[in-house]
C-alpha atoms as a PDB file:
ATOM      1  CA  UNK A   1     -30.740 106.438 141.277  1.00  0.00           C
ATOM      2  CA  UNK A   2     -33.767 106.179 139.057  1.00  0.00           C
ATOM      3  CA  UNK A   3     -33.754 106.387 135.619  1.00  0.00           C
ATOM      4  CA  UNK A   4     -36.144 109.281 135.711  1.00  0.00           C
ATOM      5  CA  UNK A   5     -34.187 111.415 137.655  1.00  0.00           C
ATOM      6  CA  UNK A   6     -31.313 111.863 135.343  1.00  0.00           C
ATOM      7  CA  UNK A   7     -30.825 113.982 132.091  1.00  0.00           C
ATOM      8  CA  UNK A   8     -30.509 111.372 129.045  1.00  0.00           C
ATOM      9  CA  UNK A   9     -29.993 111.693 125.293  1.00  0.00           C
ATOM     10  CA  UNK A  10     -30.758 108.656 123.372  1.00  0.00           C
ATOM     11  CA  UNK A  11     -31.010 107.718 119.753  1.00  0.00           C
ATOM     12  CA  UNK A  12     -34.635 106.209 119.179  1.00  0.00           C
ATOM     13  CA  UNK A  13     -34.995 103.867 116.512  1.00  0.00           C
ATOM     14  CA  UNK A  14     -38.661 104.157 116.595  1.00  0.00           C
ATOM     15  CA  UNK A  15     -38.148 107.791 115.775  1.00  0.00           C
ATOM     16  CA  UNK A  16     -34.731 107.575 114.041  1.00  0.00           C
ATOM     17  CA  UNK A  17     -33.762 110.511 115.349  1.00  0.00           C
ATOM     18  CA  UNK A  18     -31.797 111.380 119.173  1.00  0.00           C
ATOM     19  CA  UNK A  19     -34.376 112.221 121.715  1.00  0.00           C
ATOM     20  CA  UNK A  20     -33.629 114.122 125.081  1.00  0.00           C
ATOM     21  CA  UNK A  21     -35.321 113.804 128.758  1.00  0.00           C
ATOM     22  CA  UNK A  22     -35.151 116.275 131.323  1.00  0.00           C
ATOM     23  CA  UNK A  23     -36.298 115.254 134.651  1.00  0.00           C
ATOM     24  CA  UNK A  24     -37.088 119.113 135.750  1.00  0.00           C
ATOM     25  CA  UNK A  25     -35.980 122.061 134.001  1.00  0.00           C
ATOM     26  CA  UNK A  26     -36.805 122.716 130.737  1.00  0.00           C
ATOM     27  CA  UNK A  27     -33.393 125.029 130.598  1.00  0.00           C
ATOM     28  CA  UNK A  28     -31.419 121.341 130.609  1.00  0.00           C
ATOM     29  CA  UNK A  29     -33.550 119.973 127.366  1.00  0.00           C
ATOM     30  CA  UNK A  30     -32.759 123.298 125.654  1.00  0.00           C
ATOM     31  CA  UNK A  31     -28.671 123.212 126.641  1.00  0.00           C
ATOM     32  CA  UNK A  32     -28.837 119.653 125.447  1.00  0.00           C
ATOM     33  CA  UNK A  33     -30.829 120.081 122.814  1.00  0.00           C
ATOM     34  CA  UNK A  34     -27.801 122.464 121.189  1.00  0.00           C
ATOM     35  CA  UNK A  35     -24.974 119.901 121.639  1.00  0.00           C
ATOM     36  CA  UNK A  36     -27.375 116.755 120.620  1.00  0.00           C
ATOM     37  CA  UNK A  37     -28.166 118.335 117.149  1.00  0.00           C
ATOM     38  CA  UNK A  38     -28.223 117.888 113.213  1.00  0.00           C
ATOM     39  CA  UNK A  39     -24.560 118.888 113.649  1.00  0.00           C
ATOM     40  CA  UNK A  40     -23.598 116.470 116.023  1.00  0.00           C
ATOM     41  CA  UNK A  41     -24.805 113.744 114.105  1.00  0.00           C
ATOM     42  CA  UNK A  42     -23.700 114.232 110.597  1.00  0.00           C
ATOM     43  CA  UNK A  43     -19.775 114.904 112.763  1.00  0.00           C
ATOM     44  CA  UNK A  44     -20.439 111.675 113.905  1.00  0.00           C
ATOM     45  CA  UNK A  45     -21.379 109.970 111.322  1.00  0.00           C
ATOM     46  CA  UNK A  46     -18.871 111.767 109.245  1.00  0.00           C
ATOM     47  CA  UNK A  47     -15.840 110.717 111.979  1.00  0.00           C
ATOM     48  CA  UNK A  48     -17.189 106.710 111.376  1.00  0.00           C
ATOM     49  CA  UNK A  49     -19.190 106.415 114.773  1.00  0.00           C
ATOM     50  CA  UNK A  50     -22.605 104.857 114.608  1.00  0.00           C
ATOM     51  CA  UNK A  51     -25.316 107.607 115.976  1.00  0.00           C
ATOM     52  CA  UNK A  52     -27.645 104.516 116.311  1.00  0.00           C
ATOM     53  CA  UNK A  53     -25.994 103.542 119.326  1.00  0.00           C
ATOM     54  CA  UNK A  54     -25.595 106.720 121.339  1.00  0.00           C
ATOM     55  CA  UNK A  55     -26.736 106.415 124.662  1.00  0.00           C
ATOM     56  CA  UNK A  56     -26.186 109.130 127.079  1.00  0.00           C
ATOM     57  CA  UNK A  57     -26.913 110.246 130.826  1.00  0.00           C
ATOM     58  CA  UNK A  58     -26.187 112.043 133.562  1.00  0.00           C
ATOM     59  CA  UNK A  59     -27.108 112.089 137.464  1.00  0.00           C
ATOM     60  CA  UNK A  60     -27.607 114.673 139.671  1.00  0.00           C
ATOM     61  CA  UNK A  61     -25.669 115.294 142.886  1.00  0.00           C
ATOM     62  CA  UNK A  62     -27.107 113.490 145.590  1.00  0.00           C
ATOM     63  CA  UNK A  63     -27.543 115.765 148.223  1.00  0.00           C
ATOM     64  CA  UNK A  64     -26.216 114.037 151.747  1.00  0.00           C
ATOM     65  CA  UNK A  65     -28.308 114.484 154.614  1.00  0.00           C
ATOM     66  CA  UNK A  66     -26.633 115.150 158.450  1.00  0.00           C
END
């Protein structure tokens, strides 16, 4: 699977702050765009995880050919 082909959220230390690919739709940045938020970091944070280290991604189906 390539790395481009999968939705990701990532904490970027060169922007301190989590950023968010989307291969194709722009419907999948804005859905993770509301769970990867200001929120979810200060909960984090608050619960004792480090947000520096978030890494997170997702594959699509792979569609299986006859």
């Amino acid at each position: 699977m390539k790395a481009n082909e999968k939705l990701r959220a990532y904490w970027s230390k060169r922007e301190n702050d989590i950023m968010l690919y989307w291969p194709s739709h722009k419907s999948d940045g804005h859905w993770l765009s509301g769970i990867f938020n200001d929120d979810f970091r200060k909960q984090m944070e608050k619960r004792g995880f480090d947000i520096t280290t978030m890494k997170f991604e997702i594959s699509p189906f792979q569609i299986k050919e006859a």
